[in-house]
C-alpha atoms as a PDB file:
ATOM      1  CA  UNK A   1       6.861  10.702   1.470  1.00  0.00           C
ATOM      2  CA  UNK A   2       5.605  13.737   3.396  1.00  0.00           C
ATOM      3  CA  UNK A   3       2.344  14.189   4.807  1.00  0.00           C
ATOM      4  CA  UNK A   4       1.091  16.475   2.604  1.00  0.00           C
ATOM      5  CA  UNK A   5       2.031  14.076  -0.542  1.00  0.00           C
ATOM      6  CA  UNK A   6       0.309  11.588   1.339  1.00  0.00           C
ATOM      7  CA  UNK A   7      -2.823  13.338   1.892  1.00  0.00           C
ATOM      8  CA  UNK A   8      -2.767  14.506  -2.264  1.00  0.00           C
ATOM      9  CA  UNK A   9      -2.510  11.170  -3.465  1.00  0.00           C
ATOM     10  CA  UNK A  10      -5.508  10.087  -0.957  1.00  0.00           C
ATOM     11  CA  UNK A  11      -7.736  12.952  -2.245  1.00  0.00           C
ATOM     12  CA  UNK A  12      -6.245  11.931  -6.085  1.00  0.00           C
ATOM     13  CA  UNK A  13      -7.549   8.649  -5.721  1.00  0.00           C
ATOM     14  CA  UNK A  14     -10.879   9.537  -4.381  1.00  0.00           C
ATOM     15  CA  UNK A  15     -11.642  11.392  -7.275  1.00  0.00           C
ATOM     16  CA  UNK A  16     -12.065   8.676  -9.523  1.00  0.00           C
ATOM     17  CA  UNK A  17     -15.719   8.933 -10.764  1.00  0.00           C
ATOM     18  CA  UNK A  18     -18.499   6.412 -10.861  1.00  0.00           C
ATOM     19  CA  UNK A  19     -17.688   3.135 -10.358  1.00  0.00           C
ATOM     20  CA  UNK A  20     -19.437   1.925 -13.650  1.00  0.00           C
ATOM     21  CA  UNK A  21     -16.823   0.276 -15.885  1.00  0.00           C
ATOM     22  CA  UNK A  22     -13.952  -1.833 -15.811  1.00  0.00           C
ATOM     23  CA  UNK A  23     -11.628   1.607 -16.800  1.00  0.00           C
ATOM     24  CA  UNK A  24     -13.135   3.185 -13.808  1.00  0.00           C
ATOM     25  CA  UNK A  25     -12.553   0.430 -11.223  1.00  0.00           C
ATOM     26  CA  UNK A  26      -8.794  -0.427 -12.407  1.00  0.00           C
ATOM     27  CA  UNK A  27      -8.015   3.490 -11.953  1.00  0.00           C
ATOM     28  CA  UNK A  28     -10.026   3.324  -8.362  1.00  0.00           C
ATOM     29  CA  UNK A  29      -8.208   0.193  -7.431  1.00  0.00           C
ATOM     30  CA  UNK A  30      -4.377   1.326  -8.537  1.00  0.00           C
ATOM     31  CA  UNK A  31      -4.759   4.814  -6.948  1.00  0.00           C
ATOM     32  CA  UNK A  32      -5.791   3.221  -3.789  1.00  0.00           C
ATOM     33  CA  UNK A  33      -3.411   0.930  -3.248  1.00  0.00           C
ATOM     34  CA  UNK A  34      -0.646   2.857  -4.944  1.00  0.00           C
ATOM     35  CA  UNK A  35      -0.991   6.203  -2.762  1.00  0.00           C
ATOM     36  CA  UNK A  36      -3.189   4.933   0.352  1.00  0.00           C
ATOM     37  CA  UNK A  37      -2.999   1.338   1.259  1.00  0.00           C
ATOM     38  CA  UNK A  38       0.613   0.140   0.204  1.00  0.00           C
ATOM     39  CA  UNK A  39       2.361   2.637   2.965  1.00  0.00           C
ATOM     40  CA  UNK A  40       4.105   2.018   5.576  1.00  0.00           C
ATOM     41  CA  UNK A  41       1.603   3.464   8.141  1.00  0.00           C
ATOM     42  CA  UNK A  42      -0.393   2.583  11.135  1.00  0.00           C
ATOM     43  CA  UNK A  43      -3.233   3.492   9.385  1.00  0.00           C
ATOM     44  CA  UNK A  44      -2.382   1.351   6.009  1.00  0.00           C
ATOM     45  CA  UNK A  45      -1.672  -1.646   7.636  1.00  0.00           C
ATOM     46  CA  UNK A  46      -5.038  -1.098   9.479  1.00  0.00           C
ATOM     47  CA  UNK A  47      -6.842  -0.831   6.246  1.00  0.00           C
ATOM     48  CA  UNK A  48      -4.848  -3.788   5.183  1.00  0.00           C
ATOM     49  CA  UNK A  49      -5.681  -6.244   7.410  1.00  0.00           C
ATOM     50  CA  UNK A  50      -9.816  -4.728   7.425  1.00  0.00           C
ATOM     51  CA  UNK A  51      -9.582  -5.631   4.061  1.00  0.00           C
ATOM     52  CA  UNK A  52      -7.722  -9.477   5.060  1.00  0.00           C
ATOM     53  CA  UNK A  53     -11.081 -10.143   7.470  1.00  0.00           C
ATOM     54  CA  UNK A  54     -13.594  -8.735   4.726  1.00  0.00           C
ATOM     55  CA  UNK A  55     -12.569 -11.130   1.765  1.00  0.00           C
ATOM     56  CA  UNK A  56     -15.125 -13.824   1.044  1.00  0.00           C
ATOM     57  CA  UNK A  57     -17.755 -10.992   2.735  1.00  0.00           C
ATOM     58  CA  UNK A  58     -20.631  -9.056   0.962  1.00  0.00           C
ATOM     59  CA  UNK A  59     -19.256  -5.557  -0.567  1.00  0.00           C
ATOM     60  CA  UNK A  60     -20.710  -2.479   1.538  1.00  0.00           C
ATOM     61  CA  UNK A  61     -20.893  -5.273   5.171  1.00  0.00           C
ATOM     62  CA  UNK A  62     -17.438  -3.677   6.638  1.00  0.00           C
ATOM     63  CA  UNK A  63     -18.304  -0.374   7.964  1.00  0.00           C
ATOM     64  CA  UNK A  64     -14.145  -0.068   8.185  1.00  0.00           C
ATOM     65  CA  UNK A  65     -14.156  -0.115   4.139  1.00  0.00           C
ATOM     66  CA  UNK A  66     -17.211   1.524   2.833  1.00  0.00           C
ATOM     67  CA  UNK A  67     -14.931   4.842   1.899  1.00  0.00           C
ATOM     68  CA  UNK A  68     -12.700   2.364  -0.223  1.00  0.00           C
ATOM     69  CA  UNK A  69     -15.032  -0.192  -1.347  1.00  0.00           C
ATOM     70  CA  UNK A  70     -18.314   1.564  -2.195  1.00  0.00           C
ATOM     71  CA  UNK A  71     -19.302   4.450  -4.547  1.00  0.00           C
ATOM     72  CA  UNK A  72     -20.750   7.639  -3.214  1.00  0.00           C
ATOM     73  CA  UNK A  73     -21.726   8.637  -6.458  1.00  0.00           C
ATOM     74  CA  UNK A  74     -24.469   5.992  -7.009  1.00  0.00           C
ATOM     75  CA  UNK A  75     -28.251   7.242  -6.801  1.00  0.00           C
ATOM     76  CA  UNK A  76     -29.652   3.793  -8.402  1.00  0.00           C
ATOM     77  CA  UNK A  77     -32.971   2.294  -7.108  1.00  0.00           C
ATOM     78  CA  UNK A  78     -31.289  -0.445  -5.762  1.00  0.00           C
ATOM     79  CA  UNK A  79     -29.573  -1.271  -2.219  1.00  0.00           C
ATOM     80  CA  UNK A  80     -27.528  -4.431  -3.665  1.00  0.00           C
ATOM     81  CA  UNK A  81     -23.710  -3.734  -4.600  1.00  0.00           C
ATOM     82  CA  UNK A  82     -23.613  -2.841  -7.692  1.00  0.00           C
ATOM     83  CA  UNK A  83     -20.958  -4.517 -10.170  1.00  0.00           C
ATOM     84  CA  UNK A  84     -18.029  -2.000  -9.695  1.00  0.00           C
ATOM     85  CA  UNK A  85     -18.600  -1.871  -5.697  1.00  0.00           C
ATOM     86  CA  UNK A  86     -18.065  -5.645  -5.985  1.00  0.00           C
ATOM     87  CA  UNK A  87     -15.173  -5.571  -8.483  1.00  0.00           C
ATOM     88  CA  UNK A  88     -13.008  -3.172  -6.222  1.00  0.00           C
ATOM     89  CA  UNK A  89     -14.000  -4.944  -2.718  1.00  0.00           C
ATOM     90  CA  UNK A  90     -13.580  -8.138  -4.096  1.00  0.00           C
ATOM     91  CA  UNK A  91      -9.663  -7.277  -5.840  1.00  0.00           C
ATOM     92  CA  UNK A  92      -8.916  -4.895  -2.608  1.00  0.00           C
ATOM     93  CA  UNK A  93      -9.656  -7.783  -0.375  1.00  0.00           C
ATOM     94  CA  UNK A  94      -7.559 -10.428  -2.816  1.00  0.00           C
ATOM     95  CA  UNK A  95      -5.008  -7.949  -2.681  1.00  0.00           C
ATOM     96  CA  UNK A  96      -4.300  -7.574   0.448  1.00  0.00           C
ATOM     97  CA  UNK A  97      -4.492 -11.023   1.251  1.00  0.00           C
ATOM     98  CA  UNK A  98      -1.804 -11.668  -1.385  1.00  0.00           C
ATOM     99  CA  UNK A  99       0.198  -8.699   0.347  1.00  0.00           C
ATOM    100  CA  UNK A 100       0.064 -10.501   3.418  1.00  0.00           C
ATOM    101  CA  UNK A 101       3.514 -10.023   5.551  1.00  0.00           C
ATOM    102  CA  UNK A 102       5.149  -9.724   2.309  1.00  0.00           C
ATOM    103  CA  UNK A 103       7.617  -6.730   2.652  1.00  0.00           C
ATOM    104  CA  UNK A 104       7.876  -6.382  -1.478  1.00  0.00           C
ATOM    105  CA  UNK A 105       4.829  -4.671  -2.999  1.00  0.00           C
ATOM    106  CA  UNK A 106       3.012  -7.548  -4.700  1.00  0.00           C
ATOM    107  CA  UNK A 107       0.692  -5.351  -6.381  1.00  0.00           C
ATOM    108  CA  UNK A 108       2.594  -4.799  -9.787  1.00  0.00           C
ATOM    109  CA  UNK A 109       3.251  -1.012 -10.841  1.00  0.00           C
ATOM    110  CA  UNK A 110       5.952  -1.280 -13.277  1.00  0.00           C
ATOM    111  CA  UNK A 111       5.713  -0.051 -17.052  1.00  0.00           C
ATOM    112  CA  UNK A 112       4.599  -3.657 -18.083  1.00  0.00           C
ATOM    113  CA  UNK A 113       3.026  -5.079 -15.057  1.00  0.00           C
ATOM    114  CA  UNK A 114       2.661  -7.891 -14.812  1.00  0.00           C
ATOM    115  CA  UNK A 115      -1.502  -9.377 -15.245  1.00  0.00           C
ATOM    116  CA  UNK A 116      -2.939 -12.050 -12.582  1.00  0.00           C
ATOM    117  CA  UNK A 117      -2.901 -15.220 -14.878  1.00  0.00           C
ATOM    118  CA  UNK A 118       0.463 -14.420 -16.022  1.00  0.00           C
ATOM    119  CA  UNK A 119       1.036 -14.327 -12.525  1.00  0.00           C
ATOM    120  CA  UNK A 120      -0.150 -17.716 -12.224  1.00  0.00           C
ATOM    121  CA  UNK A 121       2.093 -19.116 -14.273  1.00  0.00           C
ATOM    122  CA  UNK A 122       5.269 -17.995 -12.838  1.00  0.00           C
ATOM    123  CA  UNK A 123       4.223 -20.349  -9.937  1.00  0.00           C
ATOM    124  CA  UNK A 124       3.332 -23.010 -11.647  1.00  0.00           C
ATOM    125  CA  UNK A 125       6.707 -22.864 -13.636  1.00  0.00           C
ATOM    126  CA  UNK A 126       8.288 -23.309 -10.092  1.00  0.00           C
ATOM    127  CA  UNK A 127       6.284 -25.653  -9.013  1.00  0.00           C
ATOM    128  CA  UNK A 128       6.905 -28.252 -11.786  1.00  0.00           C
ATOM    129  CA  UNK A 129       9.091 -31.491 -11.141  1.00  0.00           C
ATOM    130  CA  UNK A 130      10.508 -33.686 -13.827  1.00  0.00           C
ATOM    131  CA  UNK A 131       8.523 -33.673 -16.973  1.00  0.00           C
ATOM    132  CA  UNK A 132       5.194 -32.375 -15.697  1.00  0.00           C
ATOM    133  CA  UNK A 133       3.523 -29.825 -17.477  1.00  0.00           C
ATOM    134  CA  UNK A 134       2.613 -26.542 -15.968  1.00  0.00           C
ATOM    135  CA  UNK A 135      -1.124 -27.698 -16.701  1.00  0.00           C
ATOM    136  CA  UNK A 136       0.058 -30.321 -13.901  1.00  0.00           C
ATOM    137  CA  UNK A 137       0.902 -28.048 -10.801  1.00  0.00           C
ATOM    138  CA  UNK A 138      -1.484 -27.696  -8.197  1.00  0.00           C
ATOM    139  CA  UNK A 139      -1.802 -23.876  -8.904  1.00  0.00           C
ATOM    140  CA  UNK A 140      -2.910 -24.595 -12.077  1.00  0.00           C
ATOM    141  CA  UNK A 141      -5.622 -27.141 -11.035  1.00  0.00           C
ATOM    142  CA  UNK A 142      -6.298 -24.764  -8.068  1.00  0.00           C
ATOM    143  CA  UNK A 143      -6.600 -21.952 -11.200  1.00  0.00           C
ATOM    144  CA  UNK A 144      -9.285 -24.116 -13.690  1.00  0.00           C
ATOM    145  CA  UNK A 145     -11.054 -24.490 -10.389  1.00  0.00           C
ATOM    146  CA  UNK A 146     -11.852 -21.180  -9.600  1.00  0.00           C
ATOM    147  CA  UNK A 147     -12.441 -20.067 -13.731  1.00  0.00           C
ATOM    148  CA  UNK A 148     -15.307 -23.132 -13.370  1.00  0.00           C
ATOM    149  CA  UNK A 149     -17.072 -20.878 -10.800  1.00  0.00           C
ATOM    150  CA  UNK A 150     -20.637 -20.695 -11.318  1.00  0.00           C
ATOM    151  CA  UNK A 151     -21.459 -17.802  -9.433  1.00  0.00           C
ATOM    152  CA  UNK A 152     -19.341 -13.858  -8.216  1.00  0.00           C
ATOM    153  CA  UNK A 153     -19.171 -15.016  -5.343  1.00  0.00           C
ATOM    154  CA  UNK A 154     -17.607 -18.951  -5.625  1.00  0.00           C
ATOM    155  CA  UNK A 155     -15.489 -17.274  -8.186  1.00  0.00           C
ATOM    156  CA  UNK A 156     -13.575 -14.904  -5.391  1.00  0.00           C
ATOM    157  CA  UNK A 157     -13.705 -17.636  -2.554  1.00  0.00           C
ATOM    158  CA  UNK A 158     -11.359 -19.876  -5.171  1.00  0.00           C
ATOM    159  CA  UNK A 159      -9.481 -16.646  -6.317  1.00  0.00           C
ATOM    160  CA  UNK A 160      -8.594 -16.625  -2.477  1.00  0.00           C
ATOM    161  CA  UNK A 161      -6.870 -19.799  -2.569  1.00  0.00           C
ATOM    162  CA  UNK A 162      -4.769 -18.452  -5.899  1.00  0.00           C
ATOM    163  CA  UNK A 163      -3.697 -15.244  -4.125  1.00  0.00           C
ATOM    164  CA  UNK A 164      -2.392 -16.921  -1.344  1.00  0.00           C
ATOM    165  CA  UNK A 165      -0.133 -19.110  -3.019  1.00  0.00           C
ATOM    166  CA  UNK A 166       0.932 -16.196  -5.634  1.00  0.00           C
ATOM    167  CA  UNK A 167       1.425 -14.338  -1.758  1.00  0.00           C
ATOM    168  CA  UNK A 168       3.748 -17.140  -0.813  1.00  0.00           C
ATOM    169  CA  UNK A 169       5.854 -17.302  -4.016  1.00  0.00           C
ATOM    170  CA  UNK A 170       6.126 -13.532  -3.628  1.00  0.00           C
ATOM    171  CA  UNK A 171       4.978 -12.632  -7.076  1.00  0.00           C
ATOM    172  CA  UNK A 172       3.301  -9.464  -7.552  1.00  0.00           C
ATOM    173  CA  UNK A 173       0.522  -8.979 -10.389  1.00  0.00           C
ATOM    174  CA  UNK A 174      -1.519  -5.987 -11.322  1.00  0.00           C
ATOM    175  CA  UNK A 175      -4.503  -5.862  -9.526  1.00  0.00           C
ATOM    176  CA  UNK A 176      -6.149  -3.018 -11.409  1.00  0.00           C
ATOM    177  CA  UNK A 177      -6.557  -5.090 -14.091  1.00  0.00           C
ATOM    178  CA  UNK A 178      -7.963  -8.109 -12.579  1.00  0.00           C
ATOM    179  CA  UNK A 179     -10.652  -4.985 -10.770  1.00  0.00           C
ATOM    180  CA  UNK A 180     -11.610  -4.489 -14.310  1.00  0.00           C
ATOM    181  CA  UNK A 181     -11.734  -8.270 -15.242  1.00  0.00           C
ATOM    182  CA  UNK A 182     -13.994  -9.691 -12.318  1.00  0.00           C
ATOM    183  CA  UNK A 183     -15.910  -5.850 -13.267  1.00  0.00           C
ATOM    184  CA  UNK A 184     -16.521  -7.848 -17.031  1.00  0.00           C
ATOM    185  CA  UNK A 185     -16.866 -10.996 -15.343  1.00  0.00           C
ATOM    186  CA  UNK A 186     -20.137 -10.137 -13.753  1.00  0.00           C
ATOM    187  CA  UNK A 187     -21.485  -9.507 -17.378  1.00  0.00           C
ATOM    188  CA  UNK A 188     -22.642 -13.274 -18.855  1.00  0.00           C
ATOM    189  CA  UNK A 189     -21.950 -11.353 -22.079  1.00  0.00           C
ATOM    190  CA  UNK A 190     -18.322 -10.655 -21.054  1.00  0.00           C
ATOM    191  CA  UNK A 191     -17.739 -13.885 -19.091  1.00  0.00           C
ATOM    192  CA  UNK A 192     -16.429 -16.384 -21.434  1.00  0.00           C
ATOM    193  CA  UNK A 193     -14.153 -12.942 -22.817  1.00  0.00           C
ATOM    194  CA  UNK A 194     -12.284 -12.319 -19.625  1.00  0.00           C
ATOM    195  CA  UNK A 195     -11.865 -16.482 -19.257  1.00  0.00           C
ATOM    196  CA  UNK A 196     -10.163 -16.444 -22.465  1.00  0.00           C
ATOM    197  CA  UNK A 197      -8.338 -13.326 -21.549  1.00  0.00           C
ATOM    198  CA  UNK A 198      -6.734 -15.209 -18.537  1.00  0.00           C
ATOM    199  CA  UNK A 199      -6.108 -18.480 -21.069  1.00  0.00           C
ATOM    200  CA  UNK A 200      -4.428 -16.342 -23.007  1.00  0.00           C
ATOM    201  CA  UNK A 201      -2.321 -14.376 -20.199  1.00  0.00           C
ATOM    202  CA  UNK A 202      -1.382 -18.149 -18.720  1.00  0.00           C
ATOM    203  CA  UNK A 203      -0.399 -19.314 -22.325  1.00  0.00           C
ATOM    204  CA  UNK A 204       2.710 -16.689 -22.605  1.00  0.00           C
ATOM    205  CA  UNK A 205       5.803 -17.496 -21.745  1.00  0.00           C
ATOM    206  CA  UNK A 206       6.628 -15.447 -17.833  1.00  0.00           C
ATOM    207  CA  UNK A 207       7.749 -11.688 -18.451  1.00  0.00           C
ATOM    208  CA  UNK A 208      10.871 -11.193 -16.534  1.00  0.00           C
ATOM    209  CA  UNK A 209       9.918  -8.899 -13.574  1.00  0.00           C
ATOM    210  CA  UNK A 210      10.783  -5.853 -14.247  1.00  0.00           C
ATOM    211  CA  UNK A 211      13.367  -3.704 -11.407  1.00  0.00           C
ATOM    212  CA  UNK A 212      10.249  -1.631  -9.881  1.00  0.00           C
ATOM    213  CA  UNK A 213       8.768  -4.557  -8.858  1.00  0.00           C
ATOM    214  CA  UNK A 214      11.287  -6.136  -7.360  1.00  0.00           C
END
């Protein structure tokens, strides 16, 4: 890709207004990572690994970030990151720590990508032994863990564990619409929604990947 395609996608995904819905913050989080952050540049794999260190750290802390992470748009009366700010950092920094070394792009773009708690069970498919159920595998237990979180923040320090794993399988998932999800999640009105969301994403049989994301 040129340098001038490069630059067009950057400005493309800096458009995205307000950070103040779970639409918003899935189109902020795939135009990021699709046209900034997945490329093969010094500068992307600097991002990359700012984004590594900043996982389990307060949205708006990483002076490295703040152009990806927080909205310029907001003119609330409060200094705390607001909902979206913390749904993008905290799927930017998940991302990228399921990137890794990985040389395939493990954030899913495909027509039918594939969602995180699909994801999920893809490993835990491989991980069975014998006649163990996929409810068995230590993803799985790793995965009711983290949906037991009481609080944002416990919830991303056990989504860590879960992105590393789905990092060392080398399974890709869309992480624009887990953005949106942990957006909802934040909402005790939405919570027990996006759980059963994920239930329901686990429950189906694997997708086969599709070839643009192998």
């Amino acid at each position: 890709m040129t340098s001038n395609s490069a630059e067009s996608g950057t400005a493309s995904s800096r458009k995205v207004p307000r950070m103040n819905s779970g639409a918003a913050v899935r189109s902020r989080v795939n135009g990021l990572i699709e046209h900034r952050l997945s490329k093969d540049t010094p500068s992307a794999r600097a991002l990359r690994a700012q984004l590594r260190s900043a996982l389990g750290k307060e949205a708006g802390s990483i002076p490295a970030i703040w152009d990806l992470t927080l909205d310029s748009e907001y003119q609330g009366p409060s200094d705390t990151p607001t909902p979206g700010e913390k749904a993008v950092h905290g799927a930017l920094t998940l991302w990228a720590r399921h990137q890794g070394a990985n040389k395939r792009q493990m954030h899913d773009v495909s027509d039918h990508p594939r969602r995180f708690a699909s994801a999920i069970r893809v490993v835990a498919e491989q991980q069975q032994r014998g006649d163990k159920r996929v409810e068995e595998t230590p993803i799985y237990r790793s995965f009711s863990t983290a949906i037991q979180a009481p609080t944002y923040e416990g919830l991303l320090v056990r989504l860590r564990s879960l992105a590393s794993q789905l990092g060392a399988a080398e399974v890709p998932c869309d992480y624009g619409s887990l953005a949106a999800d942990l957006f909802d999640w934040q909402n005790p009105d939405c919570r027990t929604s996006v759980l059963r969301k994920w239930g329901r994403q686990f429950a189906r049989t694997p997708q086969t990947a599709s070839p643009s994301a192998q």
